[in-house]
Protein backbone atom coordinates (compact mmCIF):
# COMPACT_ATOMS: atom_id res chain seq x y z
CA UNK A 1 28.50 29.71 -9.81
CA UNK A 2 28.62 31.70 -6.65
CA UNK A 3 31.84 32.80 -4.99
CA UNK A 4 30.97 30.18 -2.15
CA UNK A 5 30.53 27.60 -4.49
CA UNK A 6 26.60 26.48 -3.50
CA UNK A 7 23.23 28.40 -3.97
CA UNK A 8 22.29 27.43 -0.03
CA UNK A 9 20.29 30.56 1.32
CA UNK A 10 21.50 30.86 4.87
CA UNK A 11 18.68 30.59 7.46
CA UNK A 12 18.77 34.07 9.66
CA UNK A 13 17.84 32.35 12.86
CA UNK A 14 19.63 29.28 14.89
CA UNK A 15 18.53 25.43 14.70
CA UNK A 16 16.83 24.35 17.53
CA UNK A 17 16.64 20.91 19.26
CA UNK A 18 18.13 18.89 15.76
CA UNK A 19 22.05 18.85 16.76
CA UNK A 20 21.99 14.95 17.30
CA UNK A 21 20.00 14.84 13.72
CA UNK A 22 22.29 17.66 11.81
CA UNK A 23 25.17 15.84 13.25
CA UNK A 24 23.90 12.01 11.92
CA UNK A 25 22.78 13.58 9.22
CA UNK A 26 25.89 14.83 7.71
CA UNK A 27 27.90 11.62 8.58
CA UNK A 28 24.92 9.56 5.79
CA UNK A 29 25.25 12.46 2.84
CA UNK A 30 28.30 11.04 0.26
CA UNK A 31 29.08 10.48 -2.78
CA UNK A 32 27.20 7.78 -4.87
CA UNK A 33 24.91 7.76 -2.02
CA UNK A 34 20.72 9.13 -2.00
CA UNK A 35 19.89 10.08 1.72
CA UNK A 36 15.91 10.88 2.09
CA UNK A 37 14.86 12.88 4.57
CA UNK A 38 11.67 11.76 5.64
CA UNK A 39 8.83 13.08 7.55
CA UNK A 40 5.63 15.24 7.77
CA UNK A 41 4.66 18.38 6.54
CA UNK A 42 6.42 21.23 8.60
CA UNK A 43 8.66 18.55 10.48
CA UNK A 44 11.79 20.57 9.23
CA UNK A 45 12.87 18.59 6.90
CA UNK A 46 14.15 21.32 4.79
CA UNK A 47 15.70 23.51 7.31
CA UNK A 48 17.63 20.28 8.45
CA UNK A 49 18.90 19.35 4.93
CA UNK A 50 19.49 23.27 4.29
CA UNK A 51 21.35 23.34 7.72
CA UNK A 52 23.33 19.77 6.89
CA UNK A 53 24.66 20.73 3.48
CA UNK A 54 26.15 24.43 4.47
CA UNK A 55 27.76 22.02 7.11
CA UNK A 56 29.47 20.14 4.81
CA UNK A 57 29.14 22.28 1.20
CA UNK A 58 32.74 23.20 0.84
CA UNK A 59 34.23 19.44 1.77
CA UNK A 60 32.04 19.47 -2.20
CA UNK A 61 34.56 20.26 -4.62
CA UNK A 62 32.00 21.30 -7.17
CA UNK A 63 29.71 22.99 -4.53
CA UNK A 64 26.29 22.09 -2.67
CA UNK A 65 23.30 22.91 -5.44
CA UNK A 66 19.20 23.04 -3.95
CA UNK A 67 16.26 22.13 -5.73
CA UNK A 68 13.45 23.40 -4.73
CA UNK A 69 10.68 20.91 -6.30
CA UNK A 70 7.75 23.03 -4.61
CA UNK A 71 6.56 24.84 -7.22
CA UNK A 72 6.11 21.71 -9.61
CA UNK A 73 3.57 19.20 -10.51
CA UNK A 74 5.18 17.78 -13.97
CA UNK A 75 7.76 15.29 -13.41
CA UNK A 76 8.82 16.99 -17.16
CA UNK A 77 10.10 19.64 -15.06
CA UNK A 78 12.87 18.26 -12.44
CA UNK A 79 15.45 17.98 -15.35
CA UNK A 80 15.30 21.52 -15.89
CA UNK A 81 14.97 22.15 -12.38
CA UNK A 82 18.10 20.44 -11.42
CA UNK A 83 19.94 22.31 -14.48
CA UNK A 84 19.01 25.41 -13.93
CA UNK A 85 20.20 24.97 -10.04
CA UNK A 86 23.52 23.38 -10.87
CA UNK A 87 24.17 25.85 -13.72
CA UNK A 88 24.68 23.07 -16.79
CA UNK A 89 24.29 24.44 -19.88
CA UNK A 90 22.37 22.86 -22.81
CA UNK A 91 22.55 23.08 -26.51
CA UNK A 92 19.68 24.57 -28.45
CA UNK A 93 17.38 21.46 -29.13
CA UNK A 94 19.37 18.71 -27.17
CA UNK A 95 17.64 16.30 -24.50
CA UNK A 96 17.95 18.75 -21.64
CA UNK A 97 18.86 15.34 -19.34
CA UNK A 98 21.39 13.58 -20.65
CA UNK A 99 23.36 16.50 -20.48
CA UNK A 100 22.73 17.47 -17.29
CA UNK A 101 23.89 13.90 -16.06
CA UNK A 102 27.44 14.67 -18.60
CA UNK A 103 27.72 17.94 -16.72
CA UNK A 104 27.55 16.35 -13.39
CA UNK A 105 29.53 13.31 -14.43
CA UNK A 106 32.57 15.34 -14.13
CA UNK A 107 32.06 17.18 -11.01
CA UNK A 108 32.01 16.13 -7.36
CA UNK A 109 29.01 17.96 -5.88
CA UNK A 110 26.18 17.95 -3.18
CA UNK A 111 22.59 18.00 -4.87
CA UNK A 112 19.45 18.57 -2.46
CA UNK A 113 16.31 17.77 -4.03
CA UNK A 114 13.65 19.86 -1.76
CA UNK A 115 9.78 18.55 -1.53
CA UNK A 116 9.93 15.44 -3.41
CA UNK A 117 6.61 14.67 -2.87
CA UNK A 118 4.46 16.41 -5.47
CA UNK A 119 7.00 14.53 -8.17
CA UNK A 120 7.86 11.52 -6.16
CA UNK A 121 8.16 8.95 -9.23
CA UNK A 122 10.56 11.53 -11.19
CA UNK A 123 12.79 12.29 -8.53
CA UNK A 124 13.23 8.74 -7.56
CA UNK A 125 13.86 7.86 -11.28
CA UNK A 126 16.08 11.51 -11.10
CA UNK A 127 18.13 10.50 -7.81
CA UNK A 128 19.12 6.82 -9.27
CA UNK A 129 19.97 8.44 -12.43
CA UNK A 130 22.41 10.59 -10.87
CA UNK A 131 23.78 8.37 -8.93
CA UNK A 132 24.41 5.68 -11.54
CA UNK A 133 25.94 8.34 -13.93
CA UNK A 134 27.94 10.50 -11.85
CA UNK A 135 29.69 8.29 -8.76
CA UNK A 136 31.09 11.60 -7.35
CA UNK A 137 27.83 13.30 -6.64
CA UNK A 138 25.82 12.67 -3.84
CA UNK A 139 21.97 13.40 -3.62
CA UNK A 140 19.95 14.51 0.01
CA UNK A 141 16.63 14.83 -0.35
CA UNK A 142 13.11 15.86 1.59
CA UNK A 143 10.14 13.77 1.32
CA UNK A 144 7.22 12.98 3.19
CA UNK A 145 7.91 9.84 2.39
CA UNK A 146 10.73 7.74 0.92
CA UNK A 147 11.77 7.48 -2.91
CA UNK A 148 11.81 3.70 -2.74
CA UNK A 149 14.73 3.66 -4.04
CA UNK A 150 16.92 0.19 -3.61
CA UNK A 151 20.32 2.24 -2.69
CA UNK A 152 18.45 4.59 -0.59
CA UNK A 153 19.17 5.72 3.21
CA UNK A 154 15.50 6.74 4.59
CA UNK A 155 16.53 9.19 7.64
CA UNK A 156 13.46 9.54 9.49
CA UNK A 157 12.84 12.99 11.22
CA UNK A 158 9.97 13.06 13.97
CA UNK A 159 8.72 16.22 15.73
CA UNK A 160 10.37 17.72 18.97
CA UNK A 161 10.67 16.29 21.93
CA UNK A 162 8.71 18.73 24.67
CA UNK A 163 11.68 20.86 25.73
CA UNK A 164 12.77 21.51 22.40
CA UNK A 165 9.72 22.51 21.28
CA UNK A 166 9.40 24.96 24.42
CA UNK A 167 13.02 26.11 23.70
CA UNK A 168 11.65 26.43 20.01
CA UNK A 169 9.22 28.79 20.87
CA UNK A 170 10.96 30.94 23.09
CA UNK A 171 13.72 31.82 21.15
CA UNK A 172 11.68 32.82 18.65
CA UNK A 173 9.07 35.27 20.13
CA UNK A 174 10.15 38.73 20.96
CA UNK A 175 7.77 39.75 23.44
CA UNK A 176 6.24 37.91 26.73
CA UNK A 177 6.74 34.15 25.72
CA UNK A 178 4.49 32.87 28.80
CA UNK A 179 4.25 30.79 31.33
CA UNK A 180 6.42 27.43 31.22
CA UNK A 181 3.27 25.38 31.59
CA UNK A 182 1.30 27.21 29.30
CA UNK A 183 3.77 27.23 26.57
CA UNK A 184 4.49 23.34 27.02
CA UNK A 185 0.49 22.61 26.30
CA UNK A 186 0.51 24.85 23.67
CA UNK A 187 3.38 23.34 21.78
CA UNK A 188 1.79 19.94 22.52
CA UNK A 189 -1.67 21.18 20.66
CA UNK A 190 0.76 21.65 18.07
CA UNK A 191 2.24 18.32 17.59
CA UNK A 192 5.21 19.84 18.58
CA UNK A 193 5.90 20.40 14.65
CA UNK A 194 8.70 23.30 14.52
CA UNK A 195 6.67 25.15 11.31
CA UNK A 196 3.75 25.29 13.43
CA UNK A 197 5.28 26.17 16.99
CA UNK A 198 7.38 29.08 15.05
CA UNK A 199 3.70 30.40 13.20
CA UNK A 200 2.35 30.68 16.94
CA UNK A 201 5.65 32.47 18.16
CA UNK A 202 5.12 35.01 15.75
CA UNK A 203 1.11 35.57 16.79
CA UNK A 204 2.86 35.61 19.91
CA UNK A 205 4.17 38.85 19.29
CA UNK A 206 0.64 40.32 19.32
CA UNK A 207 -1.54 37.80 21.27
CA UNK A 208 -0.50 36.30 24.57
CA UNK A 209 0.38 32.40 24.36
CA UNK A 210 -2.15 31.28 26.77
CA UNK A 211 -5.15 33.15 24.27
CA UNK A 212 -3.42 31.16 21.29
CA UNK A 213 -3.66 28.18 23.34
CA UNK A 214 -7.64 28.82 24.05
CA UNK A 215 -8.28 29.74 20.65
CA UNK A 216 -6.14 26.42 19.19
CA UNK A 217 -8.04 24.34 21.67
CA UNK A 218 -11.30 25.93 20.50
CA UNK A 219 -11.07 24.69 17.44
CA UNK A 220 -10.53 21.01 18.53
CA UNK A 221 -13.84 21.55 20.39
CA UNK A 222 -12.13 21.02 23.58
């Protein structure tokens, strides 16, 4: 395992408007415990659970692991997913699961399961699993919506509220970030979703806010 004992990829730039959530958030992650983020695409769901478990990684004995379940459509998969993140090592031949579950049976450890979504049924079956076989790990995961799980804690994220959003945006574009008004509307054309504000702070760069605004607006037919 790493030298800081999790696999966590450090974002490069600062959370914005989610200290009340970051801090409620890592009060619900514990042992024996699933805690589902849950919310829309581009919410933040994963910067908040990647921001939550550096918070609290090394009160892990064994170390906060991520999963990144993106990339898969075959529920087949998670097991070695989950292995290959938490470094458990397998036997040639043997059931690649039950001995992931015996490796984490003896450790203490954080395990965020990222994008749940595409693999919903297997992660819920994955996350009860693990938390019935191994009473020292806990499990955080990101969903667009929740496992279903009986023991579950369903953490609901929503989008920014306005001034967050505005902060969002301006502490992410380099250049000219506009006009206070201008910016506002804008980041309400964009639900005020953080993925989608921090796409137009980039354009921003190149193309004034108030032309991203027209051209967004344009294509709503307004």
């Amino acid at each position: 395992p790493p030298a800081d004992g999790h696999n966590l990829t450090r974002p490069t730039t600062s959370i914005v408007g989610r200290r009340d959530e970051l801090e409620r958030l890592r009060d619900d992650v514990s042992a024996g415990r699933v805690t589902t983020l849950v919310g829309p695409g581009g919410v933040g769901k994963t910067r908040l659970a990647t921001e939550a478990a550096l918070d609290v990684a090394d009160e892990w004995e064994d170390g906060a692991w991520f999963v990144d379940l993106a990339p898969l459509h075959d529920p087949d998969l998670i097991a070695e997913a989950i292995g290959a993140a938490v470094g458990a090592s397998t036997t040639p031949e043997a059931a690649r699961w039950p001995e992931v579950l015996s490796y984490l049976g003896q450790r203490n450890s954080l395990i965020v399961l990222d994008n749940c979504e595409q693999v919903a049924e297997g992660c819920a079956r994955a996350a009860a699993e693990i938390i019935a076989a191994c009473p020292r790990v806990g499990v955080l995961a990101t969903s667009r919506g929740p496992l279903g799980l009986r023991e579950e804690n369903v953490y609901r994220l929503s989008p920014l509220v306005t001034e967050s959003a505005v902060n969002l945006f301006r502490d992410r574009v380099t250049g000219a970030a506009g006009s206070q008004d201008v910016v506002a509307d804008l980041c309400a054309e964009l639900d005020c979703l953080p993925l989608a504000i921090e796409l137009a702070a980039a354009r921003a760069n190149a193309i004034p806010p108030a032309e991203i605004l027209r051209q967004i607006r344009r294509s709503h037919g307004v």
